[in-house]
PDB file of N, CA and C in Angstrom:
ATOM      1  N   UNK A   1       0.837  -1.187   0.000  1.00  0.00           N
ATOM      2  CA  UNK A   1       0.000   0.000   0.000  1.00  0.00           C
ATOM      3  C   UNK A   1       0.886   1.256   0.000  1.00  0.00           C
ATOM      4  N   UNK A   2       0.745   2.232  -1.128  1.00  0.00           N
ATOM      5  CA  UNK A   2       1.448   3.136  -1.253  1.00  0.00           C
ATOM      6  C   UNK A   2       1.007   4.249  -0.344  1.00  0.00           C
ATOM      7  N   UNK A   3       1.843   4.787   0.410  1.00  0.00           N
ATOM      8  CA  UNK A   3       1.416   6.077   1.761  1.00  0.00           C
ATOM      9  C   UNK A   3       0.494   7.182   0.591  1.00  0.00           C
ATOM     10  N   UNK A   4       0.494   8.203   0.947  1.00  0.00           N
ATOM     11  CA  UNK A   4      -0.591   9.400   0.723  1.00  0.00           C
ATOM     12  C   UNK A   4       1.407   9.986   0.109  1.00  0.00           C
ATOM     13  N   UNK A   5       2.410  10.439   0.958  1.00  0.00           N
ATOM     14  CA  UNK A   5       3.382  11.131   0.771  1.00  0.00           C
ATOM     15  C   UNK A   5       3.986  10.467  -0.532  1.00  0.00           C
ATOM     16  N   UNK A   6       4.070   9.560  -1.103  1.00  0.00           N
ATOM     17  CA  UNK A   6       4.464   8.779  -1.978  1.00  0.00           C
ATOM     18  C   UNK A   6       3.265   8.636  -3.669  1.00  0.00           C
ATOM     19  N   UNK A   7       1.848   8.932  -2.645  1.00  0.00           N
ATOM     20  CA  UNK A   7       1.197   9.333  -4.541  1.00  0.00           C
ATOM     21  C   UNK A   7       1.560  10.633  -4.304  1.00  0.00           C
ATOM     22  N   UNK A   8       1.287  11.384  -3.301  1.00  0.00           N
ATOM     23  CA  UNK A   8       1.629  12.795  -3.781  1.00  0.00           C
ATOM     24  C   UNK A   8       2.600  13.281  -4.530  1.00  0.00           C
ATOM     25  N   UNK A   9       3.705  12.512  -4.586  1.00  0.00           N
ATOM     26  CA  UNK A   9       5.339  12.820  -5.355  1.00  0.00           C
ATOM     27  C   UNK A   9       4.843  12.099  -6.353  1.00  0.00           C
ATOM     28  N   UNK A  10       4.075  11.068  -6.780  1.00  0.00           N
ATOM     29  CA  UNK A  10       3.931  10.627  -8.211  1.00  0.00           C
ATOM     30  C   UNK A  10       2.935  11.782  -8.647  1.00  0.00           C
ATOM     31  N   UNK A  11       1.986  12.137  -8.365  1.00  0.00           N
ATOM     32  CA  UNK A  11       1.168  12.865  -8.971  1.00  0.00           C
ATOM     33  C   UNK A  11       1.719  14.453  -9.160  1.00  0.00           C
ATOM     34  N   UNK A  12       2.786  14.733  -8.800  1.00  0.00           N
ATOM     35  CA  UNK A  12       3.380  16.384  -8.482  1.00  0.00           C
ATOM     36  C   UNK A  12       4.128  15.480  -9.804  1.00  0.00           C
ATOM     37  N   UNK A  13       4.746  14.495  -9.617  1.00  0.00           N
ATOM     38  CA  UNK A  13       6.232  14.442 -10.913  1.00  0.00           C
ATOM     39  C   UNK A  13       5.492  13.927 -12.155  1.00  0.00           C
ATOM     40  N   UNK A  14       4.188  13.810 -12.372  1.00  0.00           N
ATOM     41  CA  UNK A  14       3.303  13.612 -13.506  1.00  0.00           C
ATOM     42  C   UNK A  14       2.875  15.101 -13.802  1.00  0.00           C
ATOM     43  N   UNK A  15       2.704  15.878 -12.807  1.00  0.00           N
ATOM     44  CA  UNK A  15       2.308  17.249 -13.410  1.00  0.00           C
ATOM     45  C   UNK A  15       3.353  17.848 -13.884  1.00  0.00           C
ATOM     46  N   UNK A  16       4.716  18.014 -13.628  1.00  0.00           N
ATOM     47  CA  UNK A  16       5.581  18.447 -14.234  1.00  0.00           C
ATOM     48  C   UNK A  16       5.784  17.817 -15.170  1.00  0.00           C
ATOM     49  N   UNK A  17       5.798  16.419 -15.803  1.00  0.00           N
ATOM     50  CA  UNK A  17       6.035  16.256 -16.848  1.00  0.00           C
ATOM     51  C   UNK A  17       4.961  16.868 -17.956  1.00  0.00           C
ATOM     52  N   UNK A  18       4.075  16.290 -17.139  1.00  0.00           N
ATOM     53  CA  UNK A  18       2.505  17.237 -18.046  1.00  0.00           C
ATOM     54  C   UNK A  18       2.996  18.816 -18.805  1.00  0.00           C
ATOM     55  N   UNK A  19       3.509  20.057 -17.491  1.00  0.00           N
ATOM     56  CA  UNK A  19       3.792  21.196 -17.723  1.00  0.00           C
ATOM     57  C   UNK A  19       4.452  21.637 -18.881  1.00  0.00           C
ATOM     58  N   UNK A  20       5.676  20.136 -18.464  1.00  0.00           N
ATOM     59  CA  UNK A  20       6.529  20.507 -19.553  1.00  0.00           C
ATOM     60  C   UNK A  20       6.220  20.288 -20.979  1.00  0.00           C
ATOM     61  N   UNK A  21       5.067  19.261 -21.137  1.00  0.00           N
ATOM     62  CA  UNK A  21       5.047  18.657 -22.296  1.00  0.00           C
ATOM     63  C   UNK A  21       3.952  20.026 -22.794  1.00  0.00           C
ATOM     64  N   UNK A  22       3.377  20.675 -22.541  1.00  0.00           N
ATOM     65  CA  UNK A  22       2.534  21.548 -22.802  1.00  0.00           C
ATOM     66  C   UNK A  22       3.300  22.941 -23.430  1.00  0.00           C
ATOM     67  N   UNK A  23       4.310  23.114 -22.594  1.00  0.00           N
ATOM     68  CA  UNK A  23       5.396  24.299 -23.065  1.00  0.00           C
ATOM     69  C   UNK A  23       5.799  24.048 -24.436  1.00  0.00           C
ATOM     70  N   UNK A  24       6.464  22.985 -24.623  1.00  0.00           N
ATOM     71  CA  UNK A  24       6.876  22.170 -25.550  1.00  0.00           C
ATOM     72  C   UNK A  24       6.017  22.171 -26.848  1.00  0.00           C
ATOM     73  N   UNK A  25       4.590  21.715 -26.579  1.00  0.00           N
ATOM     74  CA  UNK A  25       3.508  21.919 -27.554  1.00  0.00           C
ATOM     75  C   UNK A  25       3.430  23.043 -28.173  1.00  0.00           C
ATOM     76  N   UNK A  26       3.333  24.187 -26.719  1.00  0.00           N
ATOM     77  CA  UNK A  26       3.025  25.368 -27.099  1.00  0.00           C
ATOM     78  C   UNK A  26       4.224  26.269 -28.406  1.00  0.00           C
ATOM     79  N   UNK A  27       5.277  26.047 -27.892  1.00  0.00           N
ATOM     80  CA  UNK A  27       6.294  26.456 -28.556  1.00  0.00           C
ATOM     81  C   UNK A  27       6.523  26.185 -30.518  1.00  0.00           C
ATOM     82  N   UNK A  28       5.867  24.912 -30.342  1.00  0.00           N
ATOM     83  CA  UNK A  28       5.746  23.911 -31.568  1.00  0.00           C
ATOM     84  C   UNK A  28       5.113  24.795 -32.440  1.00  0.00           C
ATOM     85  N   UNK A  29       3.651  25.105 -32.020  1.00  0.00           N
ATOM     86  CA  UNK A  29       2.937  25.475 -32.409  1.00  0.00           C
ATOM     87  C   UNK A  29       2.679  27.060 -32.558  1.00  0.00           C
ATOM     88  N   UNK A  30       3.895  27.521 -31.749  1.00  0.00           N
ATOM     89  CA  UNK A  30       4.058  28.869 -32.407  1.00  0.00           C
ATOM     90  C   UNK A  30       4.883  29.107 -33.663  1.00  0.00           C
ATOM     91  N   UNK A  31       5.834  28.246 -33.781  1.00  0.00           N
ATOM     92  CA  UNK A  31       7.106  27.910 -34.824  1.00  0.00           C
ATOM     93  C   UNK A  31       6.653  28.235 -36.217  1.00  0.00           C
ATOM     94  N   UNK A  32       5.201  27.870 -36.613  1.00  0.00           N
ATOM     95  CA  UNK A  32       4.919  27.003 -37.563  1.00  0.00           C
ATOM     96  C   UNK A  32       4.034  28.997 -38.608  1.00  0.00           C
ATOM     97  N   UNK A  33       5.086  29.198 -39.635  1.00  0.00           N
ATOM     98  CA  UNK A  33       5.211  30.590 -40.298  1.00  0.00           C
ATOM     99  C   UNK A  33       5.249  30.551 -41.643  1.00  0.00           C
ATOM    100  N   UNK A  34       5.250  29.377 -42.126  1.00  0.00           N
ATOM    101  CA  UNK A  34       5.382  29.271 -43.393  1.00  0.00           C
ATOM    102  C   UNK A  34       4.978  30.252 -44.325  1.00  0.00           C
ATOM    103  N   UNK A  35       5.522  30.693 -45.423  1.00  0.00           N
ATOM    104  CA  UNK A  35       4.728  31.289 -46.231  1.00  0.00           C
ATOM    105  C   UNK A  35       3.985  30.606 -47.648  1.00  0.00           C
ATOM    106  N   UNK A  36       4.457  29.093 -47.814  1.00  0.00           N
ATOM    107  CA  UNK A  36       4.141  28.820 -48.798  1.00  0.00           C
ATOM    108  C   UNK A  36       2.859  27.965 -48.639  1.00  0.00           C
ATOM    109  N   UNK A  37       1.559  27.653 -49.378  1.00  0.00           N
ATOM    110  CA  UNK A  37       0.178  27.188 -49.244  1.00  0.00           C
ATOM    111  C   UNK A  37       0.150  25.878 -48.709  1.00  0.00           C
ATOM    112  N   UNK A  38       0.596  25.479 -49.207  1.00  0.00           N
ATOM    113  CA  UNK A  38       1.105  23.796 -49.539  1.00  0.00           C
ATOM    114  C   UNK A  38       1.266  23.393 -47.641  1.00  0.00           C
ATOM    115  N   UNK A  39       2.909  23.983 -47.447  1.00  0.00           N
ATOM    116  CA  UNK A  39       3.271  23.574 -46.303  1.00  0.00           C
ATOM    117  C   UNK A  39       2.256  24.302 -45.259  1.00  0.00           C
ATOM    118  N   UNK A  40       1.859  24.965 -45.480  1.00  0.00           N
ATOM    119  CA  UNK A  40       0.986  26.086 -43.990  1.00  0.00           C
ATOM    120  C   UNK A  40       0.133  24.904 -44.096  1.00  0.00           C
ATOM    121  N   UNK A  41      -0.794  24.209 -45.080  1.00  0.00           N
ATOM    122  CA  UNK A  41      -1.509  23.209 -44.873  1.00  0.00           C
ATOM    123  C   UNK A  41      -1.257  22.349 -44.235  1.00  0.00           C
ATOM    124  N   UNK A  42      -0.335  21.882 -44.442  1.00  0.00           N
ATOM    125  CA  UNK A  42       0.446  20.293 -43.696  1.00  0.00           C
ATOM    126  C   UNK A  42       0.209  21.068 -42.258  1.00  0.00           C
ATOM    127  N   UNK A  43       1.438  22.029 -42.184  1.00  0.00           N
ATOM    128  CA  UNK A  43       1.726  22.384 -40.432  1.00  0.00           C
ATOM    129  C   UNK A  43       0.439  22.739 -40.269  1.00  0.00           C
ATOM    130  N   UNK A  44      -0.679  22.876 -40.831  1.00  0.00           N
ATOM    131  CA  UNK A  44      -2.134  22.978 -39.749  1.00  0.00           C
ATOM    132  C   UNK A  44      -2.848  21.597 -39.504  1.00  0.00           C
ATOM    133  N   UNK A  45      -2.669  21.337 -40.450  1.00  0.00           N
ATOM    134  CA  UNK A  45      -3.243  19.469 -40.174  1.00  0.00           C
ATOM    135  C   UNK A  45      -2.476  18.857 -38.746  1.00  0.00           C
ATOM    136  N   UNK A  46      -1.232  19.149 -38.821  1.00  0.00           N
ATOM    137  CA  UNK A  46      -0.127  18.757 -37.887  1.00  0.00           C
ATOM    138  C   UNK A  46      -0.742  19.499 -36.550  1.00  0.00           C
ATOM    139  N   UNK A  47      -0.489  20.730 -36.747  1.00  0.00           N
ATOM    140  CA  UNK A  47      -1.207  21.574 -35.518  1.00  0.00           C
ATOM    141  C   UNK A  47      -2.841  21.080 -34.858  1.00  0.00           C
ATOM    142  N   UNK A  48      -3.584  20.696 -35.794  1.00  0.00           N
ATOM    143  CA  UNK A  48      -4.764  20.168 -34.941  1.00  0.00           C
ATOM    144  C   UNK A  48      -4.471  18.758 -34.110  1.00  0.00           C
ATOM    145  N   UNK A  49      -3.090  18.056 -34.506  1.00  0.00           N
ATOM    146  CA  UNK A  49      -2.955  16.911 -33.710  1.00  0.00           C
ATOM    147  C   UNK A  49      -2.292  17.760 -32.176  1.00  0.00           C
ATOM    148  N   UNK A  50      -1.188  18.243 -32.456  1.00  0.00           N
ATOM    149  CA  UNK A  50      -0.669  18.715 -31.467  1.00  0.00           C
ATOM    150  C   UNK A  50      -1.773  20.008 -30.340  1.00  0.00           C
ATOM    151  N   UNK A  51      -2.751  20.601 -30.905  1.00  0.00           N
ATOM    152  CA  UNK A  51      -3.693  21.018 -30.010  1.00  0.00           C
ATOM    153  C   UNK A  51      -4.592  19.979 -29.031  1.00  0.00           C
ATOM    154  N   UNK A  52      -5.284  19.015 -29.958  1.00  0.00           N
ATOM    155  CA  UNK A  52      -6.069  17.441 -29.179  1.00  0.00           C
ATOM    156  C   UNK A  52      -5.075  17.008 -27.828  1.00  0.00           C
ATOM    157  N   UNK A  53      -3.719  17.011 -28.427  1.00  0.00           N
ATOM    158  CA  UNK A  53      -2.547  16.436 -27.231  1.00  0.00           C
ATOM    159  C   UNK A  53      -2.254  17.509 -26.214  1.00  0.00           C
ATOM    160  N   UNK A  54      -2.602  18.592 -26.486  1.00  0.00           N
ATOM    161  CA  UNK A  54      -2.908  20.110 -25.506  1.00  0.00           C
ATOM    162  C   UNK A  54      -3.770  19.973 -24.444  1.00  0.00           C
ATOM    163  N   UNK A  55      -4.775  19.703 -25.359  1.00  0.00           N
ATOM    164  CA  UNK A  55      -6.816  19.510 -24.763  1.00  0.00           C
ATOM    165  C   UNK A  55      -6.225  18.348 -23.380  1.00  0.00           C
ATOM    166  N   UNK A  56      -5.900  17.344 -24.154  1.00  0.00           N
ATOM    167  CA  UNK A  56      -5.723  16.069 -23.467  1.00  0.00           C
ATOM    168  C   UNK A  56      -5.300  16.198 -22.259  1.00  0.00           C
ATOM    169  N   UNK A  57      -3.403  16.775 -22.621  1.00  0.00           N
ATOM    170  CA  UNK A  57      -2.531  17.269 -21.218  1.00  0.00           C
ATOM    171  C   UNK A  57      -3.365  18.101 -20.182  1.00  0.00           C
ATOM    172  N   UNK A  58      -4.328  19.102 -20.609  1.00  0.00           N
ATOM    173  CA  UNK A  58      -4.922  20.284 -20.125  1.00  0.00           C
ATOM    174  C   UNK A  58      -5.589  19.450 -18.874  1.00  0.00           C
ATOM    175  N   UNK A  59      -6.575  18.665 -19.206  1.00  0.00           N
ATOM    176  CA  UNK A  59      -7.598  17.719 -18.890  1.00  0.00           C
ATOM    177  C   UNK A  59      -7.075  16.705 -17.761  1.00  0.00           C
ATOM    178  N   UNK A  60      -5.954  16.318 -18.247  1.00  0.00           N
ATOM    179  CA  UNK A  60      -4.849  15.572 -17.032  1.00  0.00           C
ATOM    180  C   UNK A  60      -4.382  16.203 -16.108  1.00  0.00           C
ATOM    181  N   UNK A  61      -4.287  17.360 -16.708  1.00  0.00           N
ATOM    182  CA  UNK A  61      -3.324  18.278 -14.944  1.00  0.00           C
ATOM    183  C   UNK A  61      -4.499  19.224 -14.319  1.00  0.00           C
ATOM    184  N   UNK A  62      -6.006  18.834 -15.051  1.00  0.00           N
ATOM    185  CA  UNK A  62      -6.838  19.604 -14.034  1.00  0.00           C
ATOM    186  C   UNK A  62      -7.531  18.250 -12.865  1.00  0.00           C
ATOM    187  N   UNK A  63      -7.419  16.625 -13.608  1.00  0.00           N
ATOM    188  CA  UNK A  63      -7.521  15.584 -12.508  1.00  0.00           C
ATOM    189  C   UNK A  63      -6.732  15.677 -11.930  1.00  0.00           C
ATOM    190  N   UNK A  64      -5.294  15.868 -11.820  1.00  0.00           N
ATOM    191  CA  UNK A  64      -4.245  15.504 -11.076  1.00  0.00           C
ATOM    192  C   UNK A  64      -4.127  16.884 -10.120  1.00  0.00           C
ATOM    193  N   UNK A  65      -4.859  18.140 -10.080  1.00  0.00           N
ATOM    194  CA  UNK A  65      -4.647  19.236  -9.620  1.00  0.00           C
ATOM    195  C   UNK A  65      -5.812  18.895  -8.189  1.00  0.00           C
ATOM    196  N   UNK A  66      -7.086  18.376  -8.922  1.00  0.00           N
ATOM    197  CA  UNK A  66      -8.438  18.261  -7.932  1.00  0.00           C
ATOM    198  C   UNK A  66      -7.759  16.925  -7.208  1.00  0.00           C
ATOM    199  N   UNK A  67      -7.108  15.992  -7.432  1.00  0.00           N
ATOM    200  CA  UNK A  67      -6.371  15.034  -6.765  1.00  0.00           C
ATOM    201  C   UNK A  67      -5.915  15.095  -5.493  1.00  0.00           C
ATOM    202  N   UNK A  68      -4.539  16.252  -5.854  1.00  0.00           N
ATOM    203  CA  UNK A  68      -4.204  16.925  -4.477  1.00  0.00           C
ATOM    204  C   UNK A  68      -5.000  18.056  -3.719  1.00  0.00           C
ATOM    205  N   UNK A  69      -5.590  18.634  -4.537  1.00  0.00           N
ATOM    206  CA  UNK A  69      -6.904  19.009  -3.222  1.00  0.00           C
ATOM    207  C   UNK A  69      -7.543  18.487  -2.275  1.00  0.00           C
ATOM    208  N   UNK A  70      -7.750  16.851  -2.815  1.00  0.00           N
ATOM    209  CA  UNK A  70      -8.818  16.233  -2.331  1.00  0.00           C
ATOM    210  C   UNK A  70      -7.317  15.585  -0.935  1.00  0.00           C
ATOM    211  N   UNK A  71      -6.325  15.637  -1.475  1.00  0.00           N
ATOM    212  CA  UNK A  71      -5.320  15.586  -0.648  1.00  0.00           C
ATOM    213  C   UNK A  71      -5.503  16.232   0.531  1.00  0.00           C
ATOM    214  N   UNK A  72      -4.797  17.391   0.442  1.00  0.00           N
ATOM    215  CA  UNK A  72      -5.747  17.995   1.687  1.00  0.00           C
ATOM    216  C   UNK A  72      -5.987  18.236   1.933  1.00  0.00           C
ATOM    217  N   UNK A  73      -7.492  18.244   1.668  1.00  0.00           N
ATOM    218  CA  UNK A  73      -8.712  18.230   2.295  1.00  0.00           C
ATOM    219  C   UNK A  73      -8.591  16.970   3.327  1.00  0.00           C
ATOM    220  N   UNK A  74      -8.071  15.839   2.828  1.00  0.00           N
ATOM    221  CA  UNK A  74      -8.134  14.279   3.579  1.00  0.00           C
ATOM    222  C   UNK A  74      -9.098  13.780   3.302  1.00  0.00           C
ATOM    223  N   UNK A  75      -9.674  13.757   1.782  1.00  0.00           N
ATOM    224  CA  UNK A  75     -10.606  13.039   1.259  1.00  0.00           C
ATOM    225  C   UNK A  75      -9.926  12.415   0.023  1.00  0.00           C
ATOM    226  N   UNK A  76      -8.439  11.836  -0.085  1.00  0.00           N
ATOM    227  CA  UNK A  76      -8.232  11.451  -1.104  1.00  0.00           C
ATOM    228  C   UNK A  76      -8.435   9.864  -1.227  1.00  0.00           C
ATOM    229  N   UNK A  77      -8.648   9.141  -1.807  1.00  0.00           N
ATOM    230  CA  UNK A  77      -8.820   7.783  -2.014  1.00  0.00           C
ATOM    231  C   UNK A  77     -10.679   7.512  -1.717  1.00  0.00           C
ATOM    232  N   UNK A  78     -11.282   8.354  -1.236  1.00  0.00           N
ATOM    233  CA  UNK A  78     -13.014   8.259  -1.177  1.00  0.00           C
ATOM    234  C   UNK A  78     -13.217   8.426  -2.325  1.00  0.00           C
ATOM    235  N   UNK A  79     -14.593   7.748  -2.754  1.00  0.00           N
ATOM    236  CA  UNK A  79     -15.362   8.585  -4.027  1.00  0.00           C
ATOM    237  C   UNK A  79     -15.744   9.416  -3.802  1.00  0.00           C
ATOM    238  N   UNK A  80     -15.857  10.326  -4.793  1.00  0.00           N
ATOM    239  CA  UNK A  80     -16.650  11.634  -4.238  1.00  0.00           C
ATOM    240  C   UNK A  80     -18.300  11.617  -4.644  1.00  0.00           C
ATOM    241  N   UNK A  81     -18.329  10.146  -5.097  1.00  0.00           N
ATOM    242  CA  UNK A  81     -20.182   9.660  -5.648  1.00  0.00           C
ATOM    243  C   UNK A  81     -20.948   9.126  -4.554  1.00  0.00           C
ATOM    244  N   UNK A  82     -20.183   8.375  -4.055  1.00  0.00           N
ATOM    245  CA  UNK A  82     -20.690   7.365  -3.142  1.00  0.00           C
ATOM    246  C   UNK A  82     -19.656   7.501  -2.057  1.00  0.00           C
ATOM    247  N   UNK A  83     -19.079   7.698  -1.953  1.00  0.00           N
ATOM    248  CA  UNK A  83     -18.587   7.767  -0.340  1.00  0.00           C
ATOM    249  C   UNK A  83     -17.508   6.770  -0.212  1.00  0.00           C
ATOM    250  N   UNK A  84     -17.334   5.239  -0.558  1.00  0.00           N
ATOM    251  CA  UNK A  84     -16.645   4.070  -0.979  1.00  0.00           C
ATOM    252  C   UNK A  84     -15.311   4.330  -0.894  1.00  0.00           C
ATOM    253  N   UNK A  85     -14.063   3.621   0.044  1.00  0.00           N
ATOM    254  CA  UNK A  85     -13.320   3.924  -0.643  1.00  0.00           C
ATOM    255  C   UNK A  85     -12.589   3.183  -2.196  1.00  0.00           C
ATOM    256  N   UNK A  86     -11.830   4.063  -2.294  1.00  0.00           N
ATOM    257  CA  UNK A  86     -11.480   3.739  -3.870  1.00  0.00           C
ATOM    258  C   UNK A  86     -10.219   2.753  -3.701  1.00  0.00           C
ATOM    259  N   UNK A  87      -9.818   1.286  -4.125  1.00  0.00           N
ATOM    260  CA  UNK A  87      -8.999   0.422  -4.402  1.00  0.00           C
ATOM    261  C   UNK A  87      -7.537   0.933  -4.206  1.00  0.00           C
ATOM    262  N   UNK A  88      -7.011   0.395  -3.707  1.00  0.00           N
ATOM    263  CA  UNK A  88      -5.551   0.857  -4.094  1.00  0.00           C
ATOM    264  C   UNK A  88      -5.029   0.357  -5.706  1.00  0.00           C
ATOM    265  N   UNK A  89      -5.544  -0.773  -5.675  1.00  0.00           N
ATOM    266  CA  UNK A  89      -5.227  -1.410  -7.110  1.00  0.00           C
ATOM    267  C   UNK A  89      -5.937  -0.334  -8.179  1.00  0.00           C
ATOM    268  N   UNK A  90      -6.932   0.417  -8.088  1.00  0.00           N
ATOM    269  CA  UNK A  90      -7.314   1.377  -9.139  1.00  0.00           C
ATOM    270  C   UNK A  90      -6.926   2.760  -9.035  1.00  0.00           C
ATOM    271  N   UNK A  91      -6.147   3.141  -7.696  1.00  0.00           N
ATOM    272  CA  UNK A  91      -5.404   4.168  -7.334  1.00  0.00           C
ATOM    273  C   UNK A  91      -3.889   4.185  -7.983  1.00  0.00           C
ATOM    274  N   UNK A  92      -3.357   2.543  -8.171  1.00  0.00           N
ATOM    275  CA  UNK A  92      -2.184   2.522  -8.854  1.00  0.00           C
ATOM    276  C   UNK A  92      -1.736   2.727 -10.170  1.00  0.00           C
ATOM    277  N   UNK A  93      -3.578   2.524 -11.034  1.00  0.00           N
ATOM    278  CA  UNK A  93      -3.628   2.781 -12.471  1.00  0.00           C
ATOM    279  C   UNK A  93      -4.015   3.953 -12.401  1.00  0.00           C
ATOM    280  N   UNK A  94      -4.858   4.871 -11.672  1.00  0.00           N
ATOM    281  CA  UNK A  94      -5.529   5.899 -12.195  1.00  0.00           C
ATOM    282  C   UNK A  94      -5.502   6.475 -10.950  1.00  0.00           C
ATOM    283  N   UNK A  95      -4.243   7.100 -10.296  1.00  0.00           N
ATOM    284  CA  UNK A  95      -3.883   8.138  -8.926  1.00  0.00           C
ATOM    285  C   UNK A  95      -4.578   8.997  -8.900  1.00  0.00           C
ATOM    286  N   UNK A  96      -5.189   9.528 -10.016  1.00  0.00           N
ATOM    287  CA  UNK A  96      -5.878  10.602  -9.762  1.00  0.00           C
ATOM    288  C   UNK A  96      -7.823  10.752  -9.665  1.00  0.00           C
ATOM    289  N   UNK A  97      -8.019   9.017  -9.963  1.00  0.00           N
ATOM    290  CA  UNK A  97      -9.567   9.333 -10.161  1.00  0.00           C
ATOM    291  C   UNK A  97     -10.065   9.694  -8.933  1.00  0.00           C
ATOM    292  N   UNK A  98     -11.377  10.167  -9.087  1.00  0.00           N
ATOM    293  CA  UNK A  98     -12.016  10.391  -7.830  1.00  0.00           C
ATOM    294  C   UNK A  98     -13.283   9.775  -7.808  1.00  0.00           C
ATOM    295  N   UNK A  99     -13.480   8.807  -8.429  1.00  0.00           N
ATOM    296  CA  UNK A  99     -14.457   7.774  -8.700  1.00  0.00           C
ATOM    297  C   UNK A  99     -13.827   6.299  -7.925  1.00  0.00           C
ATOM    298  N   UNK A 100     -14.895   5.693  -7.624  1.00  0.00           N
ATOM    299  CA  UNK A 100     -14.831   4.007  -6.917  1.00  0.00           C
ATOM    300  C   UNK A 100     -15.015   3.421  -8.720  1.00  0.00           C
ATOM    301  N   UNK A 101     -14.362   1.687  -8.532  1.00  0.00           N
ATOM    302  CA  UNK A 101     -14.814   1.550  -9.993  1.00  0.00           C
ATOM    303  C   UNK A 101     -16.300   1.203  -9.869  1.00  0.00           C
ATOM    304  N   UNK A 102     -17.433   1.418  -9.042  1.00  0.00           N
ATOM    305  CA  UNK A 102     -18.655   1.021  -9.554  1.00  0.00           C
ATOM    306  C   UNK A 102     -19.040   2.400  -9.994  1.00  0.00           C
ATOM    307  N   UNK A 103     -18.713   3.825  -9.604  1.00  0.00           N
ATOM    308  CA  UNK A 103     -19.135   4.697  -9.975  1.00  0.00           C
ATOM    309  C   UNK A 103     -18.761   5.367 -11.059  1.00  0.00           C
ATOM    310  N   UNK A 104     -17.360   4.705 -11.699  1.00  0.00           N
ATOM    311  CA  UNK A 104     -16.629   5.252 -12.911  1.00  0.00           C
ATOM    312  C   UNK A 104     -17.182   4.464 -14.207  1.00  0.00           C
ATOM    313  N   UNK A 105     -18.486   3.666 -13.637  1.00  0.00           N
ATOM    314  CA  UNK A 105     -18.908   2.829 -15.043  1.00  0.00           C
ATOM    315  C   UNK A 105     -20.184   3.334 -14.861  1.00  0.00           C
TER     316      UNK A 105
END
């Protein structure tokens, strides 16, 4: 059973990777100046993948943000549906849900 101090350092060193990967995106996606038709096309086709992977990251570091709230508060590992607590075995795949698995289906 992993302590509370031990997801907290996984879920802080998942948000920084998150951060970073977002900077990274962002930067990408400023780069992209082309003047010729052809390529501005490509780099926008390209750019709607790298925005979805934005959306995505965005979406991950706002679970992993309400995560450590629920931290402390000292409601982390409860559902917040039912009250239940939540598995460690589904805490190890998914640290950040705030769902039991009967309430995440």
């Amino acid at each position: 059973m992993k302590d509370l101090a031990a997801r907290r350092a996984e879920l802080e060193g998942r948000l920084a990777v998150l951060d970073a990967r977002l900077r990274a995106l962002d930067a990408e996606l400023d780069s992209h100046q082309s003047k010729d038709w052809e390529e501005l096309a490509t780099e926008r086709e390209g750019d709607e993948v790298l925005e979805k992977l934005g959306q995505s990251g965005e979406a991950e570091i706002a679970r992993i943000r309400a995560a450590l709230v629920r931290m402390d508060r000292g409601d982390y590992g409860i559902c917040v549906q039912c009250g239940a607590k939540i598995t460690e075995k589904r805490l190890d795949l998914l640290p950040y849900t705030p769902f039991c698995r009967r309430c995440a289906t």
